[in-house]
Each structure stands twice: as C-alpha cells, then as structure tokens.
Protein backbone atom coordinates (compact mmCIF):
# COMPACT_ATOMS: atom_id res chain seq x y z
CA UNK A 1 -115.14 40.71 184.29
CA UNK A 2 -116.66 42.26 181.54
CA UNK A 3 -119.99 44.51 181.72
CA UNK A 4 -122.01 42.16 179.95
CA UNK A 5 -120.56 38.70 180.17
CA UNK A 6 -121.04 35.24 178.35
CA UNK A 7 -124.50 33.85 179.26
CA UNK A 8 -124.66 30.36 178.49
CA UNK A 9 -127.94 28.09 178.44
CA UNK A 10 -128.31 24.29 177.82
CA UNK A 11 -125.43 21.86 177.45
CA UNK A 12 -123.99 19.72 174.62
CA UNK A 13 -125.82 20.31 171.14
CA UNK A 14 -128.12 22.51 172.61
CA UNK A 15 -126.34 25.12 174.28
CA UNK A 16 -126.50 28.75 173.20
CA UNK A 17 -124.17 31.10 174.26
CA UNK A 18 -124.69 34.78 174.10
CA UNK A 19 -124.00 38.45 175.01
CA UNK A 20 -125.37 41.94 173.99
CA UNK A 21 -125.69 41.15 170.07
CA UNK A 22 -124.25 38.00 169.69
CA UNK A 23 -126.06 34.37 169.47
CA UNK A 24 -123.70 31.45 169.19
CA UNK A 25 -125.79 27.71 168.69
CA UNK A 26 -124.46 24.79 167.37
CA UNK A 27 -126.59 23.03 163.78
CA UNK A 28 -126.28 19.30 163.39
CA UNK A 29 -125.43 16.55 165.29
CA UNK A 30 -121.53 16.25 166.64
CA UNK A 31 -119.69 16.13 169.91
CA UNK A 32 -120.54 19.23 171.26
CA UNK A 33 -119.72 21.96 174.08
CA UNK A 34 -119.85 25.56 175.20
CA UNK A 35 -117.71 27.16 177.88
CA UNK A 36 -116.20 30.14 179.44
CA UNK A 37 -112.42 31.13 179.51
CA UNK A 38 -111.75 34.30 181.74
CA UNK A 39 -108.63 35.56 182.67
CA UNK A 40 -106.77 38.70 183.83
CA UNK A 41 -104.41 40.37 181.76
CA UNK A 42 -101.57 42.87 183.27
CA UNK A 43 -101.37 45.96 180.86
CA UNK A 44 -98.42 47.86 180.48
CA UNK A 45 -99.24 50.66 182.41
CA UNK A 46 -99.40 48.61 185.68
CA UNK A 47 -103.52 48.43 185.56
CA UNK A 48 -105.44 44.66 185.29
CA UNK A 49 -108.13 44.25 182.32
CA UNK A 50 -110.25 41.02 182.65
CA UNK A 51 -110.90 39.32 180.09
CA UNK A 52 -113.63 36.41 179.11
CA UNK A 53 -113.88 33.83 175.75
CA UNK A 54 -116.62 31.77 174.96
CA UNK A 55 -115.61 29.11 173.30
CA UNK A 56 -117.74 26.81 171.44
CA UNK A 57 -116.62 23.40 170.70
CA UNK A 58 -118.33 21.22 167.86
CA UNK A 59 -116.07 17.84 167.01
CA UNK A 60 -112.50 19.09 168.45
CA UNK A 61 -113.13 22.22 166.27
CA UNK A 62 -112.85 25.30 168.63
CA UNK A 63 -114.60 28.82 168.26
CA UNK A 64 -113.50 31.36 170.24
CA UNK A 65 -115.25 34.58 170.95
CA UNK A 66 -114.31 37.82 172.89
CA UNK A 67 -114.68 41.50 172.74
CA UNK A 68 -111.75 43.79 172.49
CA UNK A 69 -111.28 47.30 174.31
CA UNK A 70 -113.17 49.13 171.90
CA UNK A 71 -116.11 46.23 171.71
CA UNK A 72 -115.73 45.05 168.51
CA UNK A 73 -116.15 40.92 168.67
CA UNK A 74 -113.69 38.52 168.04
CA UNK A 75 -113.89 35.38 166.48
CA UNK A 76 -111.31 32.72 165.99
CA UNK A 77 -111.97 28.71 164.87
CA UNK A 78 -109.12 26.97 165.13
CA UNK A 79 -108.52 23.31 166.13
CA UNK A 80 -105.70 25.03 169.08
CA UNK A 81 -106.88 25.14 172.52
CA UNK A 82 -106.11 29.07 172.86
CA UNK A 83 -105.92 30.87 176.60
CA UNK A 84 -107.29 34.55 176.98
C-alpha cells in the first residue's frame, strides 16, 4: 500500500479522514460515512502498484480521494460507486 496511507478516526458525521496534507470532515448533519478502497493494479510493464481511495460518503453523494504516481491528490464526487 501506499507510504503514507488513509488514516481514518471516528465514524458517521464525525469521522475525519486524512493523510500527509490532506483533512477530509464532513459539516452538517446527513447520512454519513468514511472508508477505504485499496486495490492492486497490474501495470503494463508486468510490475503491481497498490493503490488506496478514501472515500467519503455524505447522503449517497460519494468523494473519492487518491494520490497518483507523482503525488498529486485526486478528488472525484460523484453519486457512482467507483473501484480503484
């Protein structure tokens, strides 16, 4: 898995989810939830890259968060239930 993985605290409203920069919490009431999607993709070249999401849930609205290869974060809010 990643160097520096998803941490998540709390459940429901109150969970916060974070990694090195990033602070994810949810404002307001709602249905809420926060959870990790990991996976392992096959490259190309033959090699394995893991991969995590965090994905924060607030009323069947989904945000999804993951660093790329070179870092950089990702962030996708969709009402789709997306796979790494």
């Amino acid at each position: 898995m990643p160097a520096e993985p998803f941490d998540i605290h709390g459940e429901g409203i109150s969970a916060v989810g974070a990694d090195a920069g990033v602070l994810v919490a949810f404002a307001g009431p709602g249905d809420a939830r926060m959870f990790r999607r990991r996976a392992v993709r096959m490259r190309p070249d033959g090699a394995s890259e893991p991969i995590e999401m965090l994905v924060a849930e607030l009323d069947g609205v989904r945000t999804y968060l993951r660093r790329d290869a070179c870092g950089r974060l990702q962030v996708v809010v969709t009402h789709l239930d997306l796979q790494p």
